[in-house]
C-alpha atoms as a PDB file:
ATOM      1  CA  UNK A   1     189.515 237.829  45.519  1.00  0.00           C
ATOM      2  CA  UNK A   2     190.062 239.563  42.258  1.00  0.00           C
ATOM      3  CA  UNK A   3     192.990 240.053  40.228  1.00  0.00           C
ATOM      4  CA  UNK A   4     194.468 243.881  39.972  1.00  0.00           C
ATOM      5  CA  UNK A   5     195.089 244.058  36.204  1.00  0.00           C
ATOM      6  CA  UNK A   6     191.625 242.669  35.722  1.00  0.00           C
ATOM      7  CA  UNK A   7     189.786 246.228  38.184  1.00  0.00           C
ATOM      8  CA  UNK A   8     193.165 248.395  36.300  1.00  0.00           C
ATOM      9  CA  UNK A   9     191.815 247.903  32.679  1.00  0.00           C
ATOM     10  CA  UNK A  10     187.926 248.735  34.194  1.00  0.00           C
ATOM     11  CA  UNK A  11     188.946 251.584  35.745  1.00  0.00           C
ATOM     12  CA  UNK A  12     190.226 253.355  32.115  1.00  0.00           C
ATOM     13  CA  UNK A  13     186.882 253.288  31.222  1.00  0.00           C
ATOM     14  CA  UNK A  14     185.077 255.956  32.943  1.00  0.00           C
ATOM     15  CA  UNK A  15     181.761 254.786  33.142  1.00  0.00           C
ATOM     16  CA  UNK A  16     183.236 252.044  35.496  1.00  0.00           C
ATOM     17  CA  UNK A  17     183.583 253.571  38.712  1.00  0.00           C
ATOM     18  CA  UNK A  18     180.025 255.573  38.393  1.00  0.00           C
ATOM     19  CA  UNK A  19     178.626 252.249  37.698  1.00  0.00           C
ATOM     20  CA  UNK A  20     179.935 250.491  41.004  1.00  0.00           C
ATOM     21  CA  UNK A  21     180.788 253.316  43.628  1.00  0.00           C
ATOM     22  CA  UNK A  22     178.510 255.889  45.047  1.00  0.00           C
ATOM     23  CA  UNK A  23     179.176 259.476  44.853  1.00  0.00           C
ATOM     24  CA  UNK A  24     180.515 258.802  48.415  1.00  0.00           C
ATOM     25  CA  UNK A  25     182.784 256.679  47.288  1.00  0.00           C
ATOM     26  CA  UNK A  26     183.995 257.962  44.565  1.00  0.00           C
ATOM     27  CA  UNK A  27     185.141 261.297  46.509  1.00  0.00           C
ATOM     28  CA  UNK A  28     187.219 259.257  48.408  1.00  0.00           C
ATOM     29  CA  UNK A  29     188.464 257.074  45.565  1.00  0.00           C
ATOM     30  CA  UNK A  30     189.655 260.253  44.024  1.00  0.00           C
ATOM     31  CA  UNK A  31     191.601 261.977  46.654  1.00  0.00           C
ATOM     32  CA  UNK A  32     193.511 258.793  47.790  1.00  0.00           C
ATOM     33  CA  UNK A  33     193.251 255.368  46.512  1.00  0.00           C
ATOM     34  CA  UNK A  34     195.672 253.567  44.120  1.00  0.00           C
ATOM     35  CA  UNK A  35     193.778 250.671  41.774  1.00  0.00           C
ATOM     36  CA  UNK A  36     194.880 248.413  44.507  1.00  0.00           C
ATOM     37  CA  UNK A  37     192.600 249.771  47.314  1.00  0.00           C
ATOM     38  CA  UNK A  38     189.734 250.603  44.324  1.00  0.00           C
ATOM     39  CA  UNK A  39     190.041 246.230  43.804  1.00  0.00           C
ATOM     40  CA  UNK A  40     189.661 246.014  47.525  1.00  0.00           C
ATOM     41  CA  UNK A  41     186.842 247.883  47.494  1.00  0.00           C
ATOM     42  CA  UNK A  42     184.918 245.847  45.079  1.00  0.00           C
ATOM     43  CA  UNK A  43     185.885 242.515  46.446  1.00  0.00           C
ATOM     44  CA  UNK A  44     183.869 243.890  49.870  1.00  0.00           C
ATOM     45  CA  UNK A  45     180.880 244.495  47.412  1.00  0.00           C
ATOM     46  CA  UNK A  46     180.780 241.119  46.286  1.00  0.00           C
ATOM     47  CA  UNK A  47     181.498 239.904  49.553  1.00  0.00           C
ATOM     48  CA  UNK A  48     178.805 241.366  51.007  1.00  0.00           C
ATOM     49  CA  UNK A  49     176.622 240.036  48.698  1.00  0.00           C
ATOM     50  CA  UNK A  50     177.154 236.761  49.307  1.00  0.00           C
ATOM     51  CA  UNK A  51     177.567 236.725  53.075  1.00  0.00           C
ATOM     52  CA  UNK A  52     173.624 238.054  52.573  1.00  0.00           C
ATOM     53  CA  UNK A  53     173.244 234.848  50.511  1.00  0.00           C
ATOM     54  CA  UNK A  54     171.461 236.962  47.699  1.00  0.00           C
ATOM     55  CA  UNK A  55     174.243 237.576  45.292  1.00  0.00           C
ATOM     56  CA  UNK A  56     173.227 241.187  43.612  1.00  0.00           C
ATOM     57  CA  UNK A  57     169.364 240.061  43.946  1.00  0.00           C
ATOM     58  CA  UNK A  58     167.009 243.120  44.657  1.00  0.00           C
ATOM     59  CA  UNK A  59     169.629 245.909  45.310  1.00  0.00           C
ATOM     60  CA  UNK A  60     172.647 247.306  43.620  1.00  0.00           C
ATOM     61  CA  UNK A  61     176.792 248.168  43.746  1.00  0.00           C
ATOM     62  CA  UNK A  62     176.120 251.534  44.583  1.00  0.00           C
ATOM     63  CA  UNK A  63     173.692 250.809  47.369  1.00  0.00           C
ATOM     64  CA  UNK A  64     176.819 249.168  49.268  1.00  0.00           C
ATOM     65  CA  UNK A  65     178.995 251.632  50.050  1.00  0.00           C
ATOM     66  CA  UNK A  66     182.589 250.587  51.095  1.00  0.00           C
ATOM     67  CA  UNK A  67     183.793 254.017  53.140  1.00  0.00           C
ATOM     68  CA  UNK A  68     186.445 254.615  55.639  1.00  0.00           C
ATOM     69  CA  UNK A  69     186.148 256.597  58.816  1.00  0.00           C
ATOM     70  CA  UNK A  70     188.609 258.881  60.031  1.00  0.00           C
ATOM     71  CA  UNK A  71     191.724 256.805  61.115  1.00  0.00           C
ATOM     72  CA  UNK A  72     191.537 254.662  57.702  1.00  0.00           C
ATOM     73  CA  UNK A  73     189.289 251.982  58.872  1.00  0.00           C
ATOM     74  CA  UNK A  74     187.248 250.766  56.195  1.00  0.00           C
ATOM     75  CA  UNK A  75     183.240 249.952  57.098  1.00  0.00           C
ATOM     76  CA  UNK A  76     180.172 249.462  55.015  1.00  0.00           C
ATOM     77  CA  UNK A  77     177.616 251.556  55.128  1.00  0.00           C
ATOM     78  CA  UNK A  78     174.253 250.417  53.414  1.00  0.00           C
ATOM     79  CA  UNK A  79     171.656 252.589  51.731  1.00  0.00           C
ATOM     80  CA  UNK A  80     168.944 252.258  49.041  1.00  0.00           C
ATOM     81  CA  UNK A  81     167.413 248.905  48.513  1.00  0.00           C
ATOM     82  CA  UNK A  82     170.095 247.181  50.172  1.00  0.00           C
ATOM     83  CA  UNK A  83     169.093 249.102  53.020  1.00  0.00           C
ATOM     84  CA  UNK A  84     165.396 248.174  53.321  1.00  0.00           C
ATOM     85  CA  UNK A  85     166.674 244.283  52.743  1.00  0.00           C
ATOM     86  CA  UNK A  86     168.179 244.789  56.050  1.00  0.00           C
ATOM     87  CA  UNK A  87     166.071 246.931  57.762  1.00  0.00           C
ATOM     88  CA  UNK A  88     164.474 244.465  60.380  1.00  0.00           C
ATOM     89  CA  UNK A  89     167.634 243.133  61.189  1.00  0.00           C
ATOM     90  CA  UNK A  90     169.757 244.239  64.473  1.00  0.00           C
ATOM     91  CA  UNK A  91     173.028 243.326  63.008  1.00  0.00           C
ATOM     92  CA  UNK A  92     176.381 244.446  62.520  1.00  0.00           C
ATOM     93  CA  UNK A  93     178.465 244.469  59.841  1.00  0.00           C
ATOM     94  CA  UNK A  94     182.379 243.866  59.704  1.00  0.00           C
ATOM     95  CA  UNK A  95     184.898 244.555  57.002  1.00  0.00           C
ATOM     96  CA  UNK A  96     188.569 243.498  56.718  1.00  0.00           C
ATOM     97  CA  UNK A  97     189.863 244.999  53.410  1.00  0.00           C
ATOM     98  CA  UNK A  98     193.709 243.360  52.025  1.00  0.00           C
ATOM     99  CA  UNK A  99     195.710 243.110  49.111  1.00  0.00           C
ATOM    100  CA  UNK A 100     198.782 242.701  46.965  1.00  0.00           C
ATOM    101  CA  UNK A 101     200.472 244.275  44.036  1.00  0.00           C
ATOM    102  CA  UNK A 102     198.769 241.722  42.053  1.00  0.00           C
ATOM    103  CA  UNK A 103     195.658 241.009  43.896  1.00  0.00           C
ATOM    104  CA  UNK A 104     192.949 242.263  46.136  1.00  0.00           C
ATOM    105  CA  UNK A 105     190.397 240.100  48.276  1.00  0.00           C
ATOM    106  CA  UNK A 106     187.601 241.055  51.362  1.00  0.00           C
ATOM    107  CA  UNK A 107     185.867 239.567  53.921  1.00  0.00           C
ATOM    108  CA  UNK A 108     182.927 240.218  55.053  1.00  0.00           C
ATOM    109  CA  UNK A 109     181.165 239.712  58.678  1.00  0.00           C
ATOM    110  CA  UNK A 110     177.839 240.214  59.044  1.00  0.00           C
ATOM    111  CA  UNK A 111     176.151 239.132  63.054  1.00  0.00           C
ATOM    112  CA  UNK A 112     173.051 239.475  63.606  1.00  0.00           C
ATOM    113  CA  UNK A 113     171.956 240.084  67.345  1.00  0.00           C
ATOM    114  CA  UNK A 114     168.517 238.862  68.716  1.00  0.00           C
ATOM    115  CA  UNK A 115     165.161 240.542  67.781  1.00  0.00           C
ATOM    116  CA  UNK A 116     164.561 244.527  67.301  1.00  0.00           C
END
């Protein structure tokens, strides 16, 4: 959970959303998303990294990207080193994205399903 104002003031600096969204991302952060969504967004980062139990160990922001498909659905879609961390894994991951005008939180799911 993170508070809005707190992602609002990092977002005025522009160096901000290159450092924590992928390119990806950031295309759809542009056409669409108020700072609300953006907060969301970041919370399922962070999430993420802890339902891996690794905090930001070994991989980075961008290589977690937070996208949504067609009908709005948000997923996460992995690449990079985050990618490789989970590469002998047969899991799958689930997202549930929510927030206020004041605050924005994620979950995080991640199941992993018997041996490759």
């Amino acid at each position: 959970m993170i508070e809005i104002e707190r992602i609002r003031k990092s977002v005025e600096n522009p160096k901000f959303l290159n450092l924590v969204f992928s390119e990806n991302e950031n295309c759809e952060i542009q056409k669409k998303f108020s700072v609300q969504s953006i907060a969301a967004r970041f919370c399922a980062k962070e999430a993420f990294s802890k339902a891996i139990g690794l905090g930001f160990r070994g991989f980075s922001f961008k290589d977690v990207e937070v996208l949504s498909d067609n009908l709005g659905k948000p997923y996460i879609s992995l690449k990079g080193s985050a990618k490789n961390l989970m590469k002998n894994e047969n899991y799958e991951i689930s997202v549930s994205l929510t927030h206020t005008k004041s605050y924005a939180s994620a979950v995080v799911v991640i199941e992993r399903r018997g041996k490759n």
